[in-house]
PDB file of N, CA and C in Angstrom:
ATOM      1  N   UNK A   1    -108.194  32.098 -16.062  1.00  0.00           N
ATOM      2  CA  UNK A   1    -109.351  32.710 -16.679  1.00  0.00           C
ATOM      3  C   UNK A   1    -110.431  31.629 -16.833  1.00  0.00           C
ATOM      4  N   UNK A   2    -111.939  31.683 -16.122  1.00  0.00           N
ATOM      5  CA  UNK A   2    -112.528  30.746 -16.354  1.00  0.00           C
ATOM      6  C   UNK A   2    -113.717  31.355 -17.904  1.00  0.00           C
ATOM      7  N   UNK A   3    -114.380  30.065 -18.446  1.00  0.00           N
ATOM      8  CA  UNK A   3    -114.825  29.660 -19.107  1.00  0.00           C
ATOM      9  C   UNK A   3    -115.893  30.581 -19.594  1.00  0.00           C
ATOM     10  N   UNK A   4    -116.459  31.446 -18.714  1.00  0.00           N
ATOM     11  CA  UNK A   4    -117.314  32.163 -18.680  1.00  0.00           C
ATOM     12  C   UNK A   4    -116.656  33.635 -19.062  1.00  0.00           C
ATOM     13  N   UNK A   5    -115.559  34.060 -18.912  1.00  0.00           N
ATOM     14  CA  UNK A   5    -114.726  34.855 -18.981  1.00  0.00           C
ATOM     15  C   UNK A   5    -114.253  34.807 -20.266  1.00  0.00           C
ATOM     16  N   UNK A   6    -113.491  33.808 -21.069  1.00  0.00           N
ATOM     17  CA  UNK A   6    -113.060  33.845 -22.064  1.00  0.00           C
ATOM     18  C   UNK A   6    -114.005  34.061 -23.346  1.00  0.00           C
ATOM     19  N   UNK A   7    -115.614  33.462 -23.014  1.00  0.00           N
ATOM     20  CA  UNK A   7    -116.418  33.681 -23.909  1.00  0.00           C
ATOM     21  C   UNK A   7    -116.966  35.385 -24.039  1.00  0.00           C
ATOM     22  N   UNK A   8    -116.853  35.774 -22.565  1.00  0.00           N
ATOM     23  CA  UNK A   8    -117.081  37.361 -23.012  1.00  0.00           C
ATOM     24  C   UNK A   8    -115.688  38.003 -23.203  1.00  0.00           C
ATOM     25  N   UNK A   9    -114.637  38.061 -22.958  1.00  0.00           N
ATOM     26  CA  UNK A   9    -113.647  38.804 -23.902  1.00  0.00           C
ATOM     27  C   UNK A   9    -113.829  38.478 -25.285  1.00  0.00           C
ATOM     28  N   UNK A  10    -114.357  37.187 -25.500  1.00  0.00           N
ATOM     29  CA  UNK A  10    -114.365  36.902 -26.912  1.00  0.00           C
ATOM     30  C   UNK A  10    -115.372  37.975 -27.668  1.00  0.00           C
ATOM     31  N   UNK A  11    -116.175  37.814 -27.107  1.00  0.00           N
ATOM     32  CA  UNK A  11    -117.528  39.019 -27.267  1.00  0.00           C
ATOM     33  C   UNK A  11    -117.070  39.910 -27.765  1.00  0.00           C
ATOM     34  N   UNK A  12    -116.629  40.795 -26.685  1.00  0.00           N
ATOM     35  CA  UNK A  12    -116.178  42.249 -26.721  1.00  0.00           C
ATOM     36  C   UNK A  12    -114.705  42.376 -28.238  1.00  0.00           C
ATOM     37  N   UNK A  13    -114.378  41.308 -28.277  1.00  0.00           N
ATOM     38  CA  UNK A  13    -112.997  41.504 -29.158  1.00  0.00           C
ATOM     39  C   UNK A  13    -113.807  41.232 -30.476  1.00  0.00           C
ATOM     40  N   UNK A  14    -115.125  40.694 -30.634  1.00  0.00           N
ATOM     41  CA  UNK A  14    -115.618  40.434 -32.279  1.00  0.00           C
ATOM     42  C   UNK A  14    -117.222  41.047 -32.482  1.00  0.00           C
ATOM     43  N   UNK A  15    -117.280  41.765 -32.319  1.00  0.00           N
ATOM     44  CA  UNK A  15    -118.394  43.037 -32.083  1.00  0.00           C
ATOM     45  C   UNK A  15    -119.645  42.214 -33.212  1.00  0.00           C
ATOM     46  N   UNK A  16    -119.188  41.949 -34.484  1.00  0.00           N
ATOM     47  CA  UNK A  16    -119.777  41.676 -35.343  1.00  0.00           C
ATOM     48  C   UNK A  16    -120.480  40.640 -35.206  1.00  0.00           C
ATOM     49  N   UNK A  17    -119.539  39.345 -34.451  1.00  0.00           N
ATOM     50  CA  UNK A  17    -120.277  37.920 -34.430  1.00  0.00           C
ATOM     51  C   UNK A  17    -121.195  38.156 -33.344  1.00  0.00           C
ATOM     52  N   UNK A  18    -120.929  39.065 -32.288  1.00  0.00           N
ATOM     53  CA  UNK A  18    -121.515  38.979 -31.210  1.00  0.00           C
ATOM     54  C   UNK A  18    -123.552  39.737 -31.914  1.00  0.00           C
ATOM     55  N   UNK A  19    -123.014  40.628 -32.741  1.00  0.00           N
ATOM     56  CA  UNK A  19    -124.806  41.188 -33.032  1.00  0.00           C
ATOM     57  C   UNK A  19    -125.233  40.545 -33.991  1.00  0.00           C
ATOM     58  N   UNK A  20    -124.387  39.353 -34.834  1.00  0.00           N
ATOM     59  CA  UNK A  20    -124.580  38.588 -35.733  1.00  0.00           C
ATOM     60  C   UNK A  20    -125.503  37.509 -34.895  1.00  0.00           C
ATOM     61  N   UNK A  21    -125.248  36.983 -33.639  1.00  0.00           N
ATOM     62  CA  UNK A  21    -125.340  35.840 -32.742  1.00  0.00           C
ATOM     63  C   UNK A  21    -127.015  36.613 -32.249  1.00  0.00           C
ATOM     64  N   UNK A  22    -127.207  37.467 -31.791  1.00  0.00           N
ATOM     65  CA  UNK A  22    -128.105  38.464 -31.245  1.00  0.00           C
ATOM     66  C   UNK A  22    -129.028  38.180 -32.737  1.00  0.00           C
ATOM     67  N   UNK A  23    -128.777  38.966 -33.631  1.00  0.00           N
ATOM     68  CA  UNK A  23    -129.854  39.070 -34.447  1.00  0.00           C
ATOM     69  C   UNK A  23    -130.499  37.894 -35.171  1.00  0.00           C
ATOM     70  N   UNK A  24    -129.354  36.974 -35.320  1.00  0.00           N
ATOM     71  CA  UNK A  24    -129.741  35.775 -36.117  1.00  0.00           C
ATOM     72  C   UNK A  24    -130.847  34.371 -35.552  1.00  0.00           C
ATOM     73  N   UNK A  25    -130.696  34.990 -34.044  1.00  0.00           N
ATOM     74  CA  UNK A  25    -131.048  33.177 -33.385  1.00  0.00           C
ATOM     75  C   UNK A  25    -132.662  33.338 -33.467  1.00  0.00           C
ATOM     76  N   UNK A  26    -133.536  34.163 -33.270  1.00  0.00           N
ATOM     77  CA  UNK A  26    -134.904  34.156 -33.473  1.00  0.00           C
ATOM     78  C   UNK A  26    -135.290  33.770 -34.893  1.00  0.00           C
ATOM     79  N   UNK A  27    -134.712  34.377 -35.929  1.00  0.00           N
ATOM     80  CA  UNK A  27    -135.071  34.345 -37.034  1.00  0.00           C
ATOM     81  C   UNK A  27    -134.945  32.794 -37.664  1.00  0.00           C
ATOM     82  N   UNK A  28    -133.703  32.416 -37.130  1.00  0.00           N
ATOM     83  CA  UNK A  28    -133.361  31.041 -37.644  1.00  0.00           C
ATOM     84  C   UNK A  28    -133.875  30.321 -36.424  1.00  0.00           C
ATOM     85  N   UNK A  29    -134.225  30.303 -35.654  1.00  0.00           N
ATOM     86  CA  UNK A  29    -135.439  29.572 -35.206  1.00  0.00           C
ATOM     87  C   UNK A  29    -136.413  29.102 -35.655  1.00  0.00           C
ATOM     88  N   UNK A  30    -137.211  30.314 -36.446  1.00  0.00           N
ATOM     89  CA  UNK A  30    -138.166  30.390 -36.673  1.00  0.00           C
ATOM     90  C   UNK A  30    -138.409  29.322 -38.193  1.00  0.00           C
ATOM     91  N   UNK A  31    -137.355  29.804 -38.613  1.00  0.00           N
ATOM     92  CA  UNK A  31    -137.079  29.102 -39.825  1.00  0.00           C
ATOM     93  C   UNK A  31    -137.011  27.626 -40.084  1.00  0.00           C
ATOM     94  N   UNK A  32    -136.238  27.203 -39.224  1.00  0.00           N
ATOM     95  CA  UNK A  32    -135.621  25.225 -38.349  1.00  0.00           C
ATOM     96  C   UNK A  32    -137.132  25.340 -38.554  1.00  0.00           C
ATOM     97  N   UNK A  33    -137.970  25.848 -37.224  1.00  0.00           N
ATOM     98  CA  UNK A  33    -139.127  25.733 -36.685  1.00  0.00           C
ATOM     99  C   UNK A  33    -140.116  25.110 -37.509  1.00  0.00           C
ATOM    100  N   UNK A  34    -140.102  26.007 -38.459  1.00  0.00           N
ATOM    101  CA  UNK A  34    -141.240  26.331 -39.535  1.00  0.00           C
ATOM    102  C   UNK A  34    -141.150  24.472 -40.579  1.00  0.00           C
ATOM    103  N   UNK A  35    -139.869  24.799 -40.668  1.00  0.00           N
ATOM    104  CA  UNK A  35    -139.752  23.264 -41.664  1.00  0.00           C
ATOM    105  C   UNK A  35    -140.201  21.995 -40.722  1.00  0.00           C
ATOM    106  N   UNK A  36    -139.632  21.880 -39.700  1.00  0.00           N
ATOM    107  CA  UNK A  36    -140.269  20.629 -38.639  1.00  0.00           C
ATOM    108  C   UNK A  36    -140.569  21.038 -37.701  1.00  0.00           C
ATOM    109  N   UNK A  37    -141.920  20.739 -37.078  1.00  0.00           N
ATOM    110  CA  UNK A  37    -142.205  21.338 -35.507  1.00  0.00           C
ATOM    111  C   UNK A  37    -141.980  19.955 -34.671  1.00  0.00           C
ATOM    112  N   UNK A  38    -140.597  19.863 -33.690  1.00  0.00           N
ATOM    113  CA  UNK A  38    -140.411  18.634 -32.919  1.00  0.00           C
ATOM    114  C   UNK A  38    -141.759  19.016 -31.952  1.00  0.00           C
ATOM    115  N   UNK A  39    -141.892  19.685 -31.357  1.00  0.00           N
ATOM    116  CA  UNK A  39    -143.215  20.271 -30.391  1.00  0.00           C
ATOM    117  C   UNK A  39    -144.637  20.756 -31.189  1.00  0.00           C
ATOM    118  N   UNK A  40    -145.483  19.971 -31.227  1.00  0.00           N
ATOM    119  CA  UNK A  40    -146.665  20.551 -31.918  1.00  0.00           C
ATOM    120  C   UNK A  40    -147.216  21.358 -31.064  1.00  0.00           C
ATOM    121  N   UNK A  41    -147.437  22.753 -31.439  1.00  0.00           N
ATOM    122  CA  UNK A  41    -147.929  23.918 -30.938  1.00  0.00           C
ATOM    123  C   UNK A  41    -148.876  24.373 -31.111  1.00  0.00           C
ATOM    124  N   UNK A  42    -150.039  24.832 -30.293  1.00  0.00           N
ATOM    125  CA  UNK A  42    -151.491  25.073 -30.262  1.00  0.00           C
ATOM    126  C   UNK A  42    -151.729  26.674 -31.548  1.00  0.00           C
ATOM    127  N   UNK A  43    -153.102  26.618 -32.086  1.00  0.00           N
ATOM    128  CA  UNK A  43    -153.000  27.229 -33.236  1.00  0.00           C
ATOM    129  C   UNK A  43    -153.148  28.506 -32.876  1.00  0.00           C
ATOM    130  N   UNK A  44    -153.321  28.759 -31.608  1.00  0.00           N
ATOM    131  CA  UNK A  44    -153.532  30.671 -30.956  1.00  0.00           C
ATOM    132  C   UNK A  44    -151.754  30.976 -31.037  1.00  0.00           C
ATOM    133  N   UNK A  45    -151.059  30.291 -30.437  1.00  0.00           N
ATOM    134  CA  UNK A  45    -149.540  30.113 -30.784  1.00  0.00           C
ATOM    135  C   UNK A  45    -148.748  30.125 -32.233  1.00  0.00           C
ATOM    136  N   UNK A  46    -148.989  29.868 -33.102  1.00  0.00           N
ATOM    137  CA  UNK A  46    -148.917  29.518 -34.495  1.00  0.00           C
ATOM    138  C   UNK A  46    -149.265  30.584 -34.915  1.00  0.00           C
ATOM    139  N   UNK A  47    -150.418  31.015 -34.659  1.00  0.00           N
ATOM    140  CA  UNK A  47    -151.352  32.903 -35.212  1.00  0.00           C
ATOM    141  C   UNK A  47    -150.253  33.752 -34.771  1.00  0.00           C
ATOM    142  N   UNK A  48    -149.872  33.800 -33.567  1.00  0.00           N
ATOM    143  CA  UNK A  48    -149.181  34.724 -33.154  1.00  0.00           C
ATOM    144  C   UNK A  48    -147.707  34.945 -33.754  1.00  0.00           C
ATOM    145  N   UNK A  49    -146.912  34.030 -33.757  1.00  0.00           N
ATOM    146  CA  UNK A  49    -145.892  33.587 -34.569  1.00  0.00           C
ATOM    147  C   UNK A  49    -145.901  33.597 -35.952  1.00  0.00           C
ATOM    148  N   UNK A  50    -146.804  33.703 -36.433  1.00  0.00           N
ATOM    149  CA  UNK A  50    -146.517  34.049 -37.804  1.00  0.00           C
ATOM    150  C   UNK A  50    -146.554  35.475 -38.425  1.00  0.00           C
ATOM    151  N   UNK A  51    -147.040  36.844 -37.667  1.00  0.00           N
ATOM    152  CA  UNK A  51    -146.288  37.970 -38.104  1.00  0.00           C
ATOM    153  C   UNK A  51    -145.551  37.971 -38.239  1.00  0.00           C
ATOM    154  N   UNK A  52    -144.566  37.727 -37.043  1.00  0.00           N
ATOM    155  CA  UNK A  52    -142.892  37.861 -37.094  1.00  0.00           C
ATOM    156  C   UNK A  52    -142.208  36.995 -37.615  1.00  0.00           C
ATOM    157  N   UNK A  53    -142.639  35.686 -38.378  1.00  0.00           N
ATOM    158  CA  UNK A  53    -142.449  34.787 -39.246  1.00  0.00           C
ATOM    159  C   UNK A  53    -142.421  35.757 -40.246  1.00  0.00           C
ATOM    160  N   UNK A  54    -143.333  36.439 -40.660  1.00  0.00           N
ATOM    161  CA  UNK A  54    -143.454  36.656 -42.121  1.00  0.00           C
ATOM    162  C   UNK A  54    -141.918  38.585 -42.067  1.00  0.00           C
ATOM    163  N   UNK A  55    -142.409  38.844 -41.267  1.00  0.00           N
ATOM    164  CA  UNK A  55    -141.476  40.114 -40.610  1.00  0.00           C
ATOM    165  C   UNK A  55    -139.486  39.625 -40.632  1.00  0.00           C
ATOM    166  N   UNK A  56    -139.668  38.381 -39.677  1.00  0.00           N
ATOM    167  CA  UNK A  56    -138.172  38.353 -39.624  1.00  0.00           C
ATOM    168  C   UNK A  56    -137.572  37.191 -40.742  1.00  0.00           C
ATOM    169  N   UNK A  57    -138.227  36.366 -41.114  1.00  0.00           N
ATOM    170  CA  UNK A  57    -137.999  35.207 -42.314  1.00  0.00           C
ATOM    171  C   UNK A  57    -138.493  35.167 -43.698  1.00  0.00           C
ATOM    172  N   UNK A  58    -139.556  35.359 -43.727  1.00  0.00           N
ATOM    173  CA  UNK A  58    -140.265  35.776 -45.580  1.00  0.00           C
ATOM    174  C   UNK A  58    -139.909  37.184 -45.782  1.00  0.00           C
ATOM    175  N   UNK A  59    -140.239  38.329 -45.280  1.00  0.00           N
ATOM    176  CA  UNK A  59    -139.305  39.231 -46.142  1.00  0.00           C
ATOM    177  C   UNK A  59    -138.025  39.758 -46.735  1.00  0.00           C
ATOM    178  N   UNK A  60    -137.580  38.970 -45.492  1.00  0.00           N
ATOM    179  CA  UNK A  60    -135.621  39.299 -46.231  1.00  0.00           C
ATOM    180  C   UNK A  60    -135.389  38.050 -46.920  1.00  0.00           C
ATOM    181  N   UNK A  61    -135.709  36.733 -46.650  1.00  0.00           N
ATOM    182  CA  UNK A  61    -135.430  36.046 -47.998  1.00  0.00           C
ATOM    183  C   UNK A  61    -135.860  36.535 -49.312  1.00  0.00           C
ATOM    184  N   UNK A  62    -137.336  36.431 -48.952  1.00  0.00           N
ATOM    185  CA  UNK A  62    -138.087  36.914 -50.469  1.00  0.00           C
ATOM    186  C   UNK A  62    -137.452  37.659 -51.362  1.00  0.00           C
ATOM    187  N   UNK A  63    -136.757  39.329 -50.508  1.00  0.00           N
ATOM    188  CA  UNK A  63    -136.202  40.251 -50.976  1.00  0.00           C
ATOM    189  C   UNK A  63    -135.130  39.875 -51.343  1.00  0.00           C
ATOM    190  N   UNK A  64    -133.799  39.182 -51.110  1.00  0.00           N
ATOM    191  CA  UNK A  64    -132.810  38.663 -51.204  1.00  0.00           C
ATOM    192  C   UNK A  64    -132.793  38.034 -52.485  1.00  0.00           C
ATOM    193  N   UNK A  65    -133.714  37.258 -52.355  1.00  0.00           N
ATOM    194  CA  UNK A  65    -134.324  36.190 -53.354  1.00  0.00           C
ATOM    195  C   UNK A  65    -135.020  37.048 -54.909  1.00  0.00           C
ATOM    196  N   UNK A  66    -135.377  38.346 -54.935  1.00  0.00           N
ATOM    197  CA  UNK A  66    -135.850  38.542 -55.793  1.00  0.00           C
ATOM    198  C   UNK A  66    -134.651  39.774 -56.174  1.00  0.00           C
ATOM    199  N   UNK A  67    -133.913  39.559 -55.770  1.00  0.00           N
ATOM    200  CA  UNK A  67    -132.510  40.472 -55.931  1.00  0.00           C
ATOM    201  C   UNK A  67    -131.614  40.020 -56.442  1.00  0.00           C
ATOM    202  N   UNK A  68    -130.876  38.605 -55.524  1.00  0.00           N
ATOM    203  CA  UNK A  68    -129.988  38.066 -56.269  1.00  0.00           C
ATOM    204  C   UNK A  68    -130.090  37.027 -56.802  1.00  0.00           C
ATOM    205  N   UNK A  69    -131.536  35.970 -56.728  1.00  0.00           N
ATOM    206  CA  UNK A  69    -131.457  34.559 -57.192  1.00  0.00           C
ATOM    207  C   UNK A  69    -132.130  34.778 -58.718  1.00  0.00           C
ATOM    208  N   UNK A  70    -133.044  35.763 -58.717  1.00  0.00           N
ATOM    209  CA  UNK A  70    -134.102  36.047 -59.729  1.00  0.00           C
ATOM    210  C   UNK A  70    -133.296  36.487 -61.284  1.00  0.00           C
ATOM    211  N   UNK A  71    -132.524  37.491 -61.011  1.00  0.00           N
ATOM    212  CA  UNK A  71    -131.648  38.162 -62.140  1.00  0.00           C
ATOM    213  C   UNK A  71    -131.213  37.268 -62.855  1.00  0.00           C
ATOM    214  N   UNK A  72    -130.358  35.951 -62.153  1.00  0.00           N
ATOM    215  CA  UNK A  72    -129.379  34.946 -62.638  1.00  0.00           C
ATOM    216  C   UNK A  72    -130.251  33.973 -62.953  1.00  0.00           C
ATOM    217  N   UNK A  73    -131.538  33.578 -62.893  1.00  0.00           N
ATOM    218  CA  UNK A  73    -131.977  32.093 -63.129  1.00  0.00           C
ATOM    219  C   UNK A  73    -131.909  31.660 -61.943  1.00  0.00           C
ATOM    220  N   UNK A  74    -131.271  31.735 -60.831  1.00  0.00           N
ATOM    221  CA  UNK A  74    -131.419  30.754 -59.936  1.00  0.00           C
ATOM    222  C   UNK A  74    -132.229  30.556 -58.817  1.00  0.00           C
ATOM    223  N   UNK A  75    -133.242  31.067 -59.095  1.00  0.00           N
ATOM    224  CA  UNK A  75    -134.039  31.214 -58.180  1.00  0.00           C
ATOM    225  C   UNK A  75    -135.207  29.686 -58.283  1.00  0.00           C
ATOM    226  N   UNK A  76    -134.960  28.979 -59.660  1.00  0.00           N
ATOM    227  CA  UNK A  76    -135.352  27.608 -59.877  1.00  0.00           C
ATOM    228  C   UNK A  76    -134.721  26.739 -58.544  1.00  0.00           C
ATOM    229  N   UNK A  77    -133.592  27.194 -58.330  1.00  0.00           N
ATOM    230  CA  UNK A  77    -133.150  26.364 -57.396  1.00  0.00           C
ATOM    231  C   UNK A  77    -134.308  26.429 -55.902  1.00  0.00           C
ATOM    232  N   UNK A  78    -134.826  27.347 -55.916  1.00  0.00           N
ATOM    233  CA  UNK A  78    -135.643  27.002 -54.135  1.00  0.00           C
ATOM    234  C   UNK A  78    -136.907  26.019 -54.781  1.00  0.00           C
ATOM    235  N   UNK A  79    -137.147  25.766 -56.025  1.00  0.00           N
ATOM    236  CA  UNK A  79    -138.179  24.756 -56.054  1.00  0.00           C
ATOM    237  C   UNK A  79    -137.487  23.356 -55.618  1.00  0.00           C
ATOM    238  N   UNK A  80    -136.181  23.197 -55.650  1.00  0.00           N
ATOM    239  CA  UNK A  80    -135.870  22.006 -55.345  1.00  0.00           C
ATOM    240  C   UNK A  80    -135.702  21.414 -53.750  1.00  0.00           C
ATOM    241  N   UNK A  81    -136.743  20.472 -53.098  1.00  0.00           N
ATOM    242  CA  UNK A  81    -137.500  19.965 -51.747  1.00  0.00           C
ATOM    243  C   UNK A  81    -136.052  20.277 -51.092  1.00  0.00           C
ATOM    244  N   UNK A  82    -135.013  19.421 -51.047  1.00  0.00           N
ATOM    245  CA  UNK A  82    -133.681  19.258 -50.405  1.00  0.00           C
ATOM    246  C   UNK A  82    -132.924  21.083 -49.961  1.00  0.00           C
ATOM    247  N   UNK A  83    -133.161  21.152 -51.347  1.00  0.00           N
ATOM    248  CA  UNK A  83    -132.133  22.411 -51.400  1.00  0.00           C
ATOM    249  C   UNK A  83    -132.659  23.643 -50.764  1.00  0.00           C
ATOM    250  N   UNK A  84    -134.303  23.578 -51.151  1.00  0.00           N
ATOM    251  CA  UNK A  84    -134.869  24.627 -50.845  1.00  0.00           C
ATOM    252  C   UNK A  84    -134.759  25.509 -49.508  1.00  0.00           C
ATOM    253  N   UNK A  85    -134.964  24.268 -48.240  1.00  0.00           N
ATOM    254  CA  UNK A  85    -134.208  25.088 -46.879  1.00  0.00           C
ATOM    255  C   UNK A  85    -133.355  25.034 -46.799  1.00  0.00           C
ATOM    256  N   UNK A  86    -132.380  24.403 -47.253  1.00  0.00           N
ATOM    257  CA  UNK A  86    -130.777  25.009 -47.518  1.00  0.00           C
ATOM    258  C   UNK A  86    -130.419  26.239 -47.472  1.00  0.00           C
ATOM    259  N   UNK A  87    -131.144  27.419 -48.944  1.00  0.00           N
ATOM    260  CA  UNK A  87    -131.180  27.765 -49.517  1.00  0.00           C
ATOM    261  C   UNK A  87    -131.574  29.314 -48.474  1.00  0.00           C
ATOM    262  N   UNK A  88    -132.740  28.454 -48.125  1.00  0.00           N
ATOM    263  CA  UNK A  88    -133.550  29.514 -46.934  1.00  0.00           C
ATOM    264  C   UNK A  88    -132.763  29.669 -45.905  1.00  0.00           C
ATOM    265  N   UNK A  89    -132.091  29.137 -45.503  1.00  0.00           N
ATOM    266  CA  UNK A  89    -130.898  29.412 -44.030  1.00  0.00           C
ATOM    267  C   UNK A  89    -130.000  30.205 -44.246  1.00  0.00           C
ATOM    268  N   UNK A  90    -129.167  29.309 -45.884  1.00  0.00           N
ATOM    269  CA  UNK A  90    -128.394  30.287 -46.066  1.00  0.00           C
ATOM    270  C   UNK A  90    -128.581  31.702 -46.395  1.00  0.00           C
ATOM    271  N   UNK A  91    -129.603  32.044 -47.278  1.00  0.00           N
ATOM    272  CA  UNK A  91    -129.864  33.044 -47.602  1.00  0.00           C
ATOM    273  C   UNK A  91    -130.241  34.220 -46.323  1.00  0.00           C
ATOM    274  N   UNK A  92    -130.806  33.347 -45.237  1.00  0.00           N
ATOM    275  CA  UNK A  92    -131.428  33.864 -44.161  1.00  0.00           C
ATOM    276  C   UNK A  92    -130.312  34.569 -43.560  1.00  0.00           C
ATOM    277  N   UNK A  93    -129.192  33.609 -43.087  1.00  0.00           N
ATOM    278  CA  UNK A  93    -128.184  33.794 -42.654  1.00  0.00           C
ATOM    279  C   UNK A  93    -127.216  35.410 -43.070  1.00  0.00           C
ATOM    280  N   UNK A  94    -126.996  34.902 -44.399  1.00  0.00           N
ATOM    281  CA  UNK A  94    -126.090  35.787 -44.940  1.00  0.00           C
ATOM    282  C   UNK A  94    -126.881  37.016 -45.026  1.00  0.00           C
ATOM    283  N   UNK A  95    -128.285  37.371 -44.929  1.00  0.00           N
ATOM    284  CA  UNK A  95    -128.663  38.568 -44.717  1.00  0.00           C
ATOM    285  C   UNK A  95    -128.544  39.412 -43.128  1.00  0.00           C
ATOM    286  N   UNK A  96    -128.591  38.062 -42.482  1.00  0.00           N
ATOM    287  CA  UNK A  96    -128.535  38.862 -40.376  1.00  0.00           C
ATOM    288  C   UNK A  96    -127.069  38.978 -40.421  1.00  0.00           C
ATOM    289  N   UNK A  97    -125.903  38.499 -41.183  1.00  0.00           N
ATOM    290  CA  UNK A  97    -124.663  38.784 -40.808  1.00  0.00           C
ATOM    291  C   UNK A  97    -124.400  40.079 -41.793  1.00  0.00           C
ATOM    292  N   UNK A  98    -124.284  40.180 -43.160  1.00  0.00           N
ATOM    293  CA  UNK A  98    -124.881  41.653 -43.202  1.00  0.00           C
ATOM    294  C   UNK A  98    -125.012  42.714 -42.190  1.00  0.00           C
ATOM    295  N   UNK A  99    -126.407  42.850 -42.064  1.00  0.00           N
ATOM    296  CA  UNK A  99    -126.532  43.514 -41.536  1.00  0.00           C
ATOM    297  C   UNK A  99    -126.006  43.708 -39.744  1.00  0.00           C
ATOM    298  N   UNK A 100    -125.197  42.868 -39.635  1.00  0.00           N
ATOM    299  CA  UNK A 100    -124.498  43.104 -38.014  1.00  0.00           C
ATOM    300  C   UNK A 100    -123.240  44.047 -38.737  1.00  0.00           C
ATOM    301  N   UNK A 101    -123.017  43.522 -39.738  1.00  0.00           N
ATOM    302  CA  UNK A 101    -121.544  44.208 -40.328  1.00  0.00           C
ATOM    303  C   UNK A 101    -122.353  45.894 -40.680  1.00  0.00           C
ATOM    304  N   UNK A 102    -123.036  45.888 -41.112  1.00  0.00           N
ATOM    305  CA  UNK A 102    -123.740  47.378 -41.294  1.00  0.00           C
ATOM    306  C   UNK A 102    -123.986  48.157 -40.394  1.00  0.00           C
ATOM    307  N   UNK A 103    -124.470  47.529 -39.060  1.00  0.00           N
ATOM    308  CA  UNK A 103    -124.868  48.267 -37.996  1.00  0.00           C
ATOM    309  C   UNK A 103    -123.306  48.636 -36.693  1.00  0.00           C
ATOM    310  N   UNK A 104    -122.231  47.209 -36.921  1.00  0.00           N
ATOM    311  CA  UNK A 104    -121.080  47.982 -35.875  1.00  0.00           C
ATOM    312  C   UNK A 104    -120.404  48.632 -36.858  1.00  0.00           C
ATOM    313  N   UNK A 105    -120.214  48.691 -38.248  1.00  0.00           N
ATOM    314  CA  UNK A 105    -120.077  50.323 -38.827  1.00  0.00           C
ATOM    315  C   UNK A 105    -120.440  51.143 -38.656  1.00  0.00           C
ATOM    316  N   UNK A 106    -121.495  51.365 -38.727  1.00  0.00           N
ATOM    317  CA  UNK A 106    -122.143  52.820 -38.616  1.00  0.00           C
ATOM    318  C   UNK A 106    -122.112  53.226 -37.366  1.00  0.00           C
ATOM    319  N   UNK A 107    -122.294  52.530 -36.057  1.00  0.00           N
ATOM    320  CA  UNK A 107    -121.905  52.678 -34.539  1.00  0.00           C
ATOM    321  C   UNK A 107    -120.433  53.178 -34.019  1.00  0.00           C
ATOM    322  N   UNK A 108    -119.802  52.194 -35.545  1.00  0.00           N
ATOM    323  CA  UNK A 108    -118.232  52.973 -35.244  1.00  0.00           C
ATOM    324  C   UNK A 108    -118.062  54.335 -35.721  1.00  0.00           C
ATOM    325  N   UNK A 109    -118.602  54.085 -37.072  1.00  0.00           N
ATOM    326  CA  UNK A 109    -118.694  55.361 -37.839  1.00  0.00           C
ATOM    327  C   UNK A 109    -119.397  57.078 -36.771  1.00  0.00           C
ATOM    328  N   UNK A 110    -120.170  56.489 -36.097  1.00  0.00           N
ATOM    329  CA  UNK A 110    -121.067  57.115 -35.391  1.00  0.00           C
ATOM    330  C   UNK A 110    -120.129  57.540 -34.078  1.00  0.00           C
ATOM    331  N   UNK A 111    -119.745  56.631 -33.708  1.00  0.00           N
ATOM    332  CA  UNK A 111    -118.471  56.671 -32.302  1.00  0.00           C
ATOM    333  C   UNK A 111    -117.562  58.048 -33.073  1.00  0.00           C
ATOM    334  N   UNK A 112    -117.047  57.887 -33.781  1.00  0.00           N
ATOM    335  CA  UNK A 112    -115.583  58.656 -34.577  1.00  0.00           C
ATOM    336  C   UNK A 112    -115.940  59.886 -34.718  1.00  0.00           C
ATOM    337  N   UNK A 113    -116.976  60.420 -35.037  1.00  0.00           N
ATOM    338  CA  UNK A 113    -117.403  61.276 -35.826  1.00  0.00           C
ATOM    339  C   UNK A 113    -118.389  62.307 -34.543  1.00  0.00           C
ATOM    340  N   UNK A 114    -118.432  61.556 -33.188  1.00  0.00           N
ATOM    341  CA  UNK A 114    -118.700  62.058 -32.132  1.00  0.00           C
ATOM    342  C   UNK A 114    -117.349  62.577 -31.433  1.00  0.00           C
ATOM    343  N   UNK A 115    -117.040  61.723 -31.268  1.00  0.00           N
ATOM    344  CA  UNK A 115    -115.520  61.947 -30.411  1.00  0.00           C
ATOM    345  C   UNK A 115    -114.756  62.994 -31.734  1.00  0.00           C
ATOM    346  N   UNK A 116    -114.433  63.541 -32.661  1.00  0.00           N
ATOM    347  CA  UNK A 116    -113.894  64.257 -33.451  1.00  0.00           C
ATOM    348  C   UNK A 116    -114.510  65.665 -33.160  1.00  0.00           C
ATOM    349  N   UNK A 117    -116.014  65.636 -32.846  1.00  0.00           N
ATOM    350  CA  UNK A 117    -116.715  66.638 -32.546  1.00  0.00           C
ATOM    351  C   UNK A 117    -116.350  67.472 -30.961  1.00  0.00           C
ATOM    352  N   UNK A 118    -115.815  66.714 -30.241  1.00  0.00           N
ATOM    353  CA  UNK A 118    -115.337  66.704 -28.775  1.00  0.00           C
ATOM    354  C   UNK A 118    -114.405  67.549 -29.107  1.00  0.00           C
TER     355      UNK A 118
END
């Protein structure tokens, strides 16, 4: 079995990591991105990129953030420089894996409930 092979059975056998992998890599791009630009990028580029900055990275933190960090006090923690993109990845993170777990449910859910109809 070559190399290329084992990574897509792997695929197909973990449904979740695979739309986890899909949904997450733009967003956390954007995010890395945003904190250091190794490539300085022209400002018509930058304009454009920042809808979907604010679309795929500031609203689900924010929301996240005013959900679960806010209630508890801990939302002091994103003032701190170190922690703060920490904070933002993780938070970033644990919202695109979420929602991969939400969406091959309901696809399964959706699969079952077709085929029952058959």
């Amino acid at each position: 079995m070559s190399h290329r092979e084992r990574i897509r059975d792997w695929l197909r056998t973990h449904p979740v990591a695979t739309v986890f992998l899909a949904l997450a890599a733009v967003p956390t791009t954007l995010a890395v991105f945003s904190f250091r630009q190794p490539i300085p990028l022209p400002d018509a580029i930058l304009s454009e990129l920042e809808m979907l900055f604010w679309l795929l990275v500031y609203a689900p933190v924010s929301g996240l953030r005013s959900f679960l960090f806010e209630p508890f006090g801990l939302d002091v923690l994103f003032s701190i420089p170190g922690l703060e993109q920490t904070l933002i990845v993780v938070t970033l993170l644990g919202f695109y894996y979420g929602l991969s777990h939400a969406l091959v449910r309901g696809v399964r859910l959706i699969h079952r409930q077709y085929d029952a109809s058959r």
